[in-house]
Protein backbone atom coordinates (compact mmCIF):
# COMPACT_ATOMS: atom_id res chain seq x y z
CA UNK A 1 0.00 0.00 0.00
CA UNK A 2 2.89 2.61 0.67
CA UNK A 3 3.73 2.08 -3.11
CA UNK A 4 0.58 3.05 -4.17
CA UNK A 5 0.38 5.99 -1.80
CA UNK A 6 3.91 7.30 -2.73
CA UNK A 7 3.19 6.85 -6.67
CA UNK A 8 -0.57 8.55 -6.29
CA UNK A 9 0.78 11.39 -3.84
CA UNK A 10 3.29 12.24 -6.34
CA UNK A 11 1.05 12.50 -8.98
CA UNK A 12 -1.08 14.21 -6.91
CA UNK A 13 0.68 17.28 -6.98
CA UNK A 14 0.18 17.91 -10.69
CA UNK A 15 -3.86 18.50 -9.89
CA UNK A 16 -2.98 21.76 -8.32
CA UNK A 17 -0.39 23.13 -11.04
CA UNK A 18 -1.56 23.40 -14.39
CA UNK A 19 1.28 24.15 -16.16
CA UNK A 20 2.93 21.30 -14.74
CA UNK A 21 0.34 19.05 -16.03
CA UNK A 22 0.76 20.35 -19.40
CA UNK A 23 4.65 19.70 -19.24
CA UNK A 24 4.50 16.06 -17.67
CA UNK A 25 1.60 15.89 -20.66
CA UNK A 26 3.74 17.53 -23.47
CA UNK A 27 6.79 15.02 -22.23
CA UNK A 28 4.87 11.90 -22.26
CA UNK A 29 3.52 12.69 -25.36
CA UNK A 30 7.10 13.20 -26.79
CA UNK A 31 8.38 9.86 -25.61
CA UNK A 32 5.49 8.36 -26.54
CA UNK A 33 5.44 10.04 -30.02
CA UNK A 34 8.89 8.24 -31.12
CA UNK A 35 7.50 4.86 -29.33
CA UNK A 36 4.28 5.02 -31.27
CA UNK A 37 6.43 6.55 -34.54
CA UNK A 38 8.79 3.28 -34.90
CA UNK A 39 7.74 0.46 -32.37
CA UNK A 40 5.47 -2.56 -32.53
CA UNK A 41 1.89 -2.00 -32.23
CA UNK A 42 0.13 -3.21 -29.21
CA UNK A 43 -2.31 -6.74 -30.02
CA UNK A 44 -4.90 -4.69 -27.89
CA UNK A 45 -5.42 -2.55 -31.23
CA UNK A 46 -5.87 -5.68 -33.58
CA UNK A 47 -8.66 -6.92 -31.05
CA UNK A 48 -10.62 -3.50 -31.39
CA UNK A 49 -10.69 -3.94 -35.19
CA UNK A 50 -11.80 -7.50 -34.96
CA UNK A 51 -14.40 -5.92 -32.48
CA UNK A 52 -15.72 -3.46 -34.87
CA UNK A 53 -16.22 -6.00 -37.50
CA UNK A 54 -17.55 -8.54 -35.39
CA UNK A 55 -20.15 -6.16 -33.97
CA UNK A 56 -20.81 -4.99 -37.86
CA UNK A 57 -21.36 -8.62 -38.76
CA UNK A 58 -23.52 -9.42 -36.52
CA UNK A 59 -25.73 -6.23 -36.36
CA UNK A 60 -25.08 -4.44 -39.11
CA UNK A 61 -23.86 -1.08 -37.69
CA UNK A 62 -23.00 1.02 -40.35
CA UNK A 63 -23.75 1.55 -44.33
CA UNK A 64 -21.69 3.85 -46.39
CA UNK A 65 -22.78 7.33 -46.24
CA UNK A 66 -23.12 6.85 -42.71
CA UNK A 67 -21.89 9.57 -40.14
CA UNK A 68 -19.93 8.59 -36.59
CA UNK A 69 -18.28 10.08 -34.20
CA UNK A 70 -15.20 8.92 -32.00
CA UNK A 71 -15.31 9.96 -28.70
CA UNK A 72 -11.48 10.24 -27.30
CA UNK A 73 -9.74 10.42 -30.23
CA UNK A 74 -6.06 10.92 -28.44
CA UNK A 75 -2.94 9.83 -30.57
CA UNK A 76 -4.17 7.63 -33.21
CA UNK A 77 -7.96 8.36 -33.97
CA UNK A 78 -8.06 4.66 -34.33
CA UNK A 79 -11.68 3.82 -33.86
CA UNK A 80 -12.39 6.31 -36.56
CA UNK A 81 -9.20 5.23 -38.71
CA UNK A 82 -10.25 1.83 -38.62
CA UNK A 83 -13.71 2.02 -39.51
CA UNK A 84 -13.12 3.93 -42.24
CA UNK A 85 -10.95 1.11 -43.92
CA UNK A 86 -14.29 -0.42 -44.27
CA UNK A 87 -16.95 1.55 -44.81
CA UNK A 88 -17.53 4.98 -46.91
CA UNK A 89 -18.34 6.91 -43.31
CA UNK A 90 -17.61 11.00 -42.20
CA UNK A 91 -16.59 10.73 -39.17
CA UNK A 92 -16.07 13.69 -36.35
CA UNK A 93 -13.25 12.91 -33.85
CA UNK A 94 -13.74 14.34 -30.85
CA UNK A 95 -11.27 15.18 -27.83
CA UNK A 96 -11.02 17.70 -25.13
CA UNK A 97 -7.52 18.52 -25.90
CA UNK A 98 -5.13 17.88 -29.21
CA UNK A 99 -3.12 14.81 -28.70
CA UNK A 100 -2.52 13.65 -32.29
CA UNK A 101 0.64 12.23 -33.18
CA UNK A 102 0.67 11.41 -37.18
CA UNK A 103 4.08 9.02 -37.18
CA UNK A 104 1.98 6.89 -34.64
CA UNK A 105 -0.81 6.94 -36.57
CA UNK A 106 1.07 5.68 -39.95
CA UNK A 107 2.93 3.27 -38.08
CA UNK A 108 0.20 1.22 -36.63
CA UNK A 109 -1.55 1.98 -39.71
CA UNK A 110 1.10 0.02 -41.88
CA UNK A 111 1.50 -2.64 -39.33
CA UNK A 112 -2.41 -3.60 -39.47
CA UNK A 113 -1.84 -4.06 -43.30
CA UNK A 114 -0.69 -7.41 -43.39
CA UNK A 115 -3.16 -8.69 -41.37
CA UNK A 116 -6.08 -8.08 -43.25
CA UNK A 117 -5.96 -10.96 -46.06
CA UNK A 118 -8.85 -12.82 -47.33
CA UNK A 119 -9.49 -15.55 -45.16
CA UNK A 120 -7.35 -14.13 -42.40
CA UNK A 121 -8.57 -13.84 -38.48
CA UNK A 122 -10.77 -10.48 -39.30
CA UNK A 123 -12.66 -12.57 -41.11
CA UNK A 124 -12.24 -10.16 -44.69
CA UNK A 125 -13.57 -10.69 -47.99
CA UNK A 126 -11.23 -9.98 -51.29
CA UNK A 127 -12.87 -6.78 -51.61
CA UNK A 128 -12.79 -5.64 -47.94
CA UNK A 129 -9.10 -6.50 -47.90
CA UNK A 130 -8.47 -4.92 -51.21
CA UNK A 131 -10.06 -1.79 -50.41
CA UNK A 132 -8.35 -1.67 -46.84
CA UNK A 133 -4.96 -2.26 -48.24
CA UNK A 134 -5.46 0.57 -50.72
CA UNK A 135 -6.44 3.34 -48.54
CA UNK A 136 -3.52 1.94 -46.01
CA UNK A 137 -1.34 2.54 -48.66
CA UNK A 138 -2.04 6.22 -49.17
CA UNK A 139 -2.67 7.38 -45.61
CA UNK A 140 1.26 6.49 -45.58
CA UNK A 141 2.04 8.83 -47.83
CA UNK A 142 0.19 11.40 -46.31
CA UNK A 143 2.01 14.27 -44.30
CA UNK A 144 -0.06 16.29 -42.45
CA UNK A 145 -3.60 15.72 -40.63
CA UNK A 146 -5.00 18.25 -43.11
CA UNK A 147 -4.28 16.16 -45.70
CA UNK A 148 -5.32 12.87 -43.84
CA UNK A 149 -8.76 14.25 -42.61
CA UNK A 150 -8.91 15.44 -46.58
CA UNK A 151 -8.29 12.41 -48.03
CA UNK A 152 -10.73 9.94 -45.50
CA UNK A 153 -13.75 12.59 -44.72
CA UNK A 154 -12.68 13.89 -40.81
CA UNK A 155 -13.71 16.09 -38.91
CA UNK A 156 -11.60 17.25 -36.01
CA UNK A 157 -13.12 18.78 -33.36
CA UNK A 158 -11.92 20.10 -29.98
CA UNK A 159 -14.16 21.44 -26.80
CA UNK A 160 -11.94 21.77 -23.14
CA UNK A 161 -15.46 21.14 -21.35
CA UNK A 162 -16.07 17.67 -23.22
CA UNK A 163 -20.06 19.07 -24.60
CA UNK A 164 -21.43 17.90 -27.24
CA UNK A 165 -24.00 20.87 -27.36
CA UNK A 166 -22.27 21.90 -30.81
CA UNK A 167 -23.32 19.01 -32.83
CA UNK A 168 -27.20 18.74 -34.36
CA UNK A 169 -29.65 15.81 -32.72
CA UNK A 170 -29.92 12.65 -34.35
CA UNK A 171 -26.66 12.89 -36.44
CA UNK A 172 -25.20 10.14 -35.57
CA UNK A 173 -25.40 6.12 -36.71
CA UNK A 174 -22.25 5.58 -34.02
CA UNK A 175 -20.70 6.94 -31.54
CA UNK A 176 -17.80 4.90 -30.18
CA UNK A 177 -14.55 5.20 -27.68
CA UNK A 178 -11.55 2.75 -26.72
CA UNK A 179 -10.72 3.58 -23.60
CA UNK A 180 -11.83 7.36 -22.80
CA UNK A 181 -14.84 6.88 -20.64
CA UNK A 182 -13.18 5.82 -17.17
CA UNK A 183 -11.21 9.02 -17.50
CA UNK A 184 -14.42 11.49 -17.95
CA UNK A 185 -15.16 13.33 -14.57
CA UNK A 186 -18.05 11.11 -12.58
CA UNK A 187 -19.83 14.30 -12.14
CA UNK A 188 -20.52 14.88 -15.94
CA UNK A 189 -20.92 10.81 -17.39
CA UNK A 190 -25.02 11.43 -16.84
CA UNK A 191 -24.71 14.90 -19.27
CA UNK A 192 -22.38 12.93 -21.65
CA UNK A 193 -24.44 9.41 -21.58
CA UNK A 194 -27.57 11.88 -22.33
CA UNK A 195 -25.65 13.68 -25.10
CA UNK A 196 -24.53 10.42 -26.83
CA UNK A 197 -28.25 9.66 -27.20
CA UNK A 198 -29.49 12.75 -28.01
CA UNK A 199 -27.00 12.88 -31.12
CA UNK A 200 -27.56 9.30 -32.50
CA UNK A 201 -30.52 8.72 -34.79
CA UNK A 202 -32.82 6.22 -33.72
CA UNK A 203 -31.84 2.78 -34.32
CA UNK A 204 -27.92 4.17 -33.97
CA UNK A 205 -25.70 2.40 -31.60
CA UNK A 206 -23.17 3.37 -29.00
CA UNK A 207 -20.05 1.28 -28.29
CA UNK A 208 -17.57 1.25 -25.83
CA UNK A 209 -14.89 0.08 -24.73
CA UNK A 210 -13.94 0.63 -20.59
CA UNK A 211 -11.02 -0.03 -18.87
CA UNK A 212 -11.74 -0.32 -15.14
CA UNK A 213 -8.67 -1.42 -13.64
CA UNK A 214 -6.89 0.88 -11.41
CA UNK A 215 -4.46 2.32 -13.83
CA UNK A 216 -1.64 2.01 -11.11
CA UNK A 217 -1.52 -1.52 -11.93
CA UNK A 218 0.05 -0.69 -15.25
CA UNK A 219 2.85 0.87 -14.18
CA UNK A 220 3.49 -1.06 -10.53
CA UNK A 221 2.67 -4.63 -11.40
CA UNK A 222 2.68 -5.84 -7.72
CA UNK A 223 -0.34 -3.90 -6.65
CA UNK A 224 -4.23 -5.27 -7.45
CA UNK A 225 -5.83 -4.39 -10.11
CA UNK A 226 -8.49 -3.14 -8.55
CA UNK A 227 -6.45 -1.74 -5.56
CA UNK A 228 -8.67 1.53 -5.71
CA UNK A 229 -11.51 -0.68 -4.45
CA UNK A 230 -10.12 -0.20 -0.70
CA UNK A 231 -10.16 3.32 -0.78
CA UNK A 232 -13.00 5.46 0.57
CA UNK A 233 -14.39 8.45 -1.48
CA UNK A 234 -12.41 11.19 0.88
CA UNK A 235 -9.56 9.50 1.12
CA UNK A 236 -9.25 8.32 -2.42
CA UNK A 237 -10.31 12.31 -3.53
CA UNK A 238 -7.75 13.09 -0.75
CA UNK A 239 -4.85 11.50 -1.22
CA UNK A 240 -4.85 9.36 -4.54
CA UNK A 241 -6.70 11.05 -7.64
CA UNK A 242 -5.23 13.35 -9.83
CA UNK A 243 -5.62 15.47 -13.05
CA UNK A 244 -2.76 13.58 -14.80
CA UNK A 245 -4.76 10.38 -15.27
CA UNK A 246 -7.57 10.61 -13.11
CA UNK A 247 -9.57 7.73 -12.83
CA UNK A 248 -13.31 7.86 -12.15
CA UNK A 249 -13.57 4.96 -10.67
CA UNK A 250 -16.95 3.48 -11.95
CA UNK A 251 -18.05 0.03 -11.88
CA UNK A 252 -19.63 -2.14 -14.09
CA UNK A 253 -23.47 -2.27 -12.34
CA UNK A 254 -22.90 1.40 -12.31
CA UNK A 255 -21.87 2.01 -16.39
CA UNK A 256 -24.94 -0.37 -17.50
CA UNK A 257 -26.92 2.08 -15.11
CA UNK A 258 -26.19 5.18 -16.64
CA UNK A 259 -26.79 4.13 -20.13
CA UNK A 260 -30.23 2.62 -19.14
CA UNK A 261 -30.82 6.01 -17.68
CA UNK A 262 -29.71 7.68 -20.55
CA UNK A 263 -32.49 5.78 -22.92
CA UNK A 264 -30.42 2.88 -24.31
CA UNK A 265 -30.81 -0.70 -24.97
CA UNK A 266 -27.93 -2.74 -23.91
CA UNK A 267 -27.54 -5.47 -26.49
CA UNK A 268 -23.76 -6.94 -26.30
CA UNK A 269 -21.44 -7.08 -23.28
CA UNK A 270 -18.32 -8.79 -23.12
CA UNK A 271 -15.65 -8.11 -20.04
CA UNK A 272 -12.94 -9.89 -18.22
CA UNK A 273 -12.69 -10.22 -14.48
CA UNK A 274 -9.61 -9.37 -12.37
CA UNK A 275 -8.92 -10.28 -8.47
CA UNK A 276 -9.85 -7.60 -6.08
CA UNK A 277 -8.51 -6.85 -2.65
CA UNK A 278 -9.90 -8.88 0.37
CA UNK A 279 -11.54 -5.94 1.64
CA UNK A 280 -13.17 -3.26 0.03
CA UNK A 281 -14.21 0.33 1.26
CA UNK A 282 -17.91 0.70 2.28
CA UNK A 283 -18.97 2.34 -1.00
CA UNK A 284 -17.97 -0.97 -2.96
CA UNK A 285 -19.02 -3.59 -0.10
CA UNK A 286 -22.94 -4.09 -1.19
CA UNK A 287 -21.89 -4.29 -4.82
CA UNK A 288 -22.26 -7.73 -6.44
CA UNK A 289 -18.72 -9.01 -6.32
CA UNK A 290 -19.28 -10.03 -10.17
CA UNK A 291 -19.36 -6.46 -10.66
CA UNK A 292 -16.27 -5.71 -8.83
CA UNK A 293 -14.24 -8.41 -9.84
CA UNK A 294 -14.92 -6.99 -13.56
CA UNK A 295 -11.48 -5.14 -15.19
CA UNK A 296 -13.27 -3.68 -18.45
CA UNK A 297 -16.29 -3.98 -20.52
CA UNK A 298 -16.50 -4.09 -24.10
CA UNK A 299 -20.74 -2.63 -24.42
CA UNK A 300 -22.80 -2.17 -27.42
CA UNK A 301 -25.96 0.02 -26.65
CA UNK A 302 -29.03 1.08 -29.34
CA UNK A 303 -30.85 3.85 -29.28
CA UNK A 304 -34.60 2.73 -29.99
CA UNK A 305 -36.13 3.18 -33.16
C-alpha cells in the first residue's frame, strides 16, 4: 500500500499546477510520439478492429454514407481510422484537448496491413481486404492531418469542457470510444451518456470500450488491479486522484446504469474479471462481487427506433 500511496501522492501534486500538467503531458507525449512513430503496435489494437467487425457482422452497424463520431480520439484516432478502412463513413473525432501524433498513426496503420488478407482472423472478404490495403497505402504517404482528414472525410473537433451541445440531434449512426470513458469526470458521465443519445438517430448504436482497472496496476505490477476498491471516497479524492490520469472509478453495475438512464438498450457485453482486494471500502461492499471483480467492458448500446 505505501507504493501506491507514494506513486498517487506524487502524482497528486500535478492536480494543483496546471502548467505542470501540461509539461509532464507535453513530455509523455514526446516519448510516446517516437515509441508510437517506430515500435510494434500493441495486439490490444488488432482486437478492437476484430471488435468493430464482429459487432458490424452481426448487427449491421454502419452503411456507407453513414456519419460517426469517435469519442477520445487521443494519438491515433483509431476507432475512426479503422472504420473507415471499411466503410464509406464521415466521421467527427472528438477530444477535449489535441493529442494527435501522425508518425503513430502511420505506423500502426502500416502494421495492421498485413493482417487483413482474405481468409485471415478479421474474417475479410477480397474486396474488404483490397479496399483496406489501398487506402492503407495512401494514408502512408500522407504528411499532415490536413491532408489525412482530406483524403478519408474527418472532422476534427476540440471542446476543453467535453459538450457535445455543438453538434445537431440525431446525427449520428455511431458513436464509439476505446478507452476514454473511465477518464471522464463522474460528475458529468449522466450529461455525456444523455448527449450520446441525443446525437444518435434512432436505431444508432453506442459502443464502448472501458477499462476499469486501477491504472496504477500498469505501471506497478505488484499492486491489485483493482487496488482503488479499498479506498474510501475522501480519502481516495484526498490523497490518490489526480488530473494527470484521473480515474473515475466506476463500476460495471454502475456504467450499464447510466446508459439505461440515458435511454439505451444494452444489447452486447463482453468483459474480463480481475482479483480484487480482500476488503473493500464501504462504498464498494454491497456491490455484487461479479461487478467488482470486472477489469473492463467491451458494451454495445441502441438507441430505440
Amino acid at each position: 500500500m505505501m507504493k501506491y500511496v507514494l506513486s498517487a501522492a506524487a502524482l497528486k501534486c500535478f492536480s494543483a499546477a496546471p502548467p505542470m500538467r501540461r509539461l509532464y503531458r507535453e513530455l509523455g507525449n514526446l516519448v510516446g510520439n517516437r515509441r508510437r512513430g517506430t515500435g510494434r503496435m500493441p495486439a490490444h489494437y488488432v482486437e478492437r478492429v476484430r471488435k468493430m467487425l464482429r459487432a458490424q457482422s452481426e448487427y449491421k452497424l454502419l452503411r456507407d454514407g453513414d456519419q460517426i463520431m469517435e469519442l477520445g480520439t487521443g494519438w491515433l484516432h483509431w476507432e475512426a481510422l479503422t472504420t473507415r478502412l471499411f466503410f464509406d463513413v464521415h466521421s467527427v473525432v472528438f477530444d477535449v484537448w489535441d493529442n494527435r501524433q501522425l508518425n503513430g498513426l502511420k505506423n500502426y496503420a502500416v502494421q495492421l496491413g498485413p493482417m487483413l488478407k482474405q481468409g485471415g482472423d478479421l474474417g475479410l472478404s477480397a474486396a474488404e481486404a483490397t479496399r483496406a490495403q489501398r487506402l492503407i497505402e495512401k494514408i502512408a504517404k500522407v504528411s499532415s492531418f490536413e491532408e489525412l482528414y482530406e483524403l478519408l472525410g474527418f472532422e476534427y473537433a476540440i471542446e476543453s469542457s467535453g459538450s457535445l451541445a455543438r453538434f445537431p440531434s440525431e446525427r449520428f449512426q455511431l458513436v464509439v470510444s476505446g478507452g476514454v470513458l473511465e477518464h471522464v469526470d463522474r460528475e458529468a458521465l449522466p450529461l455525456l451518456a444523455n448527449e450520446m443519445f441525443r446525437v444518435l438517430k434512432p436505431g444508432g448504436w453506442a459502443m464502448h470500450s472501458i477499462d476499469i482497472q486501477d491504472h496504477l496496476s500498469y505501471y506497478d505490477r505488484t499492486v491489485s488491479k483493482k487496488e482503488y476498491l479499498m479506498f474510501s471516497e475522501p480519502m481516495w479524492k484526498y490523497f490518490f486522484q489526480n488530473r494527470v490520469q484521473y480515474i473515475n472509478r466506476v463500476q460495471r453495475n454502475e456504467w450499464l446504469e447510466l446508459f439505461r438512464a440515458a435511454g439505451f438498450e444494452l444489447v452486447d457485453e463482453d468483459g474480463w474479471r480481475v482479483n480484487i482486494p480482500a476488503k473493500v471500502a464501504k462504498r464498494y461492499a454491497k456491490m455484487d462481487r461479479r461487478d467488482l471483480e470486472c477489469g473492463g467492458l467491451k458494451v454495445l448500446f441502441k438507441k430505440p427506433v
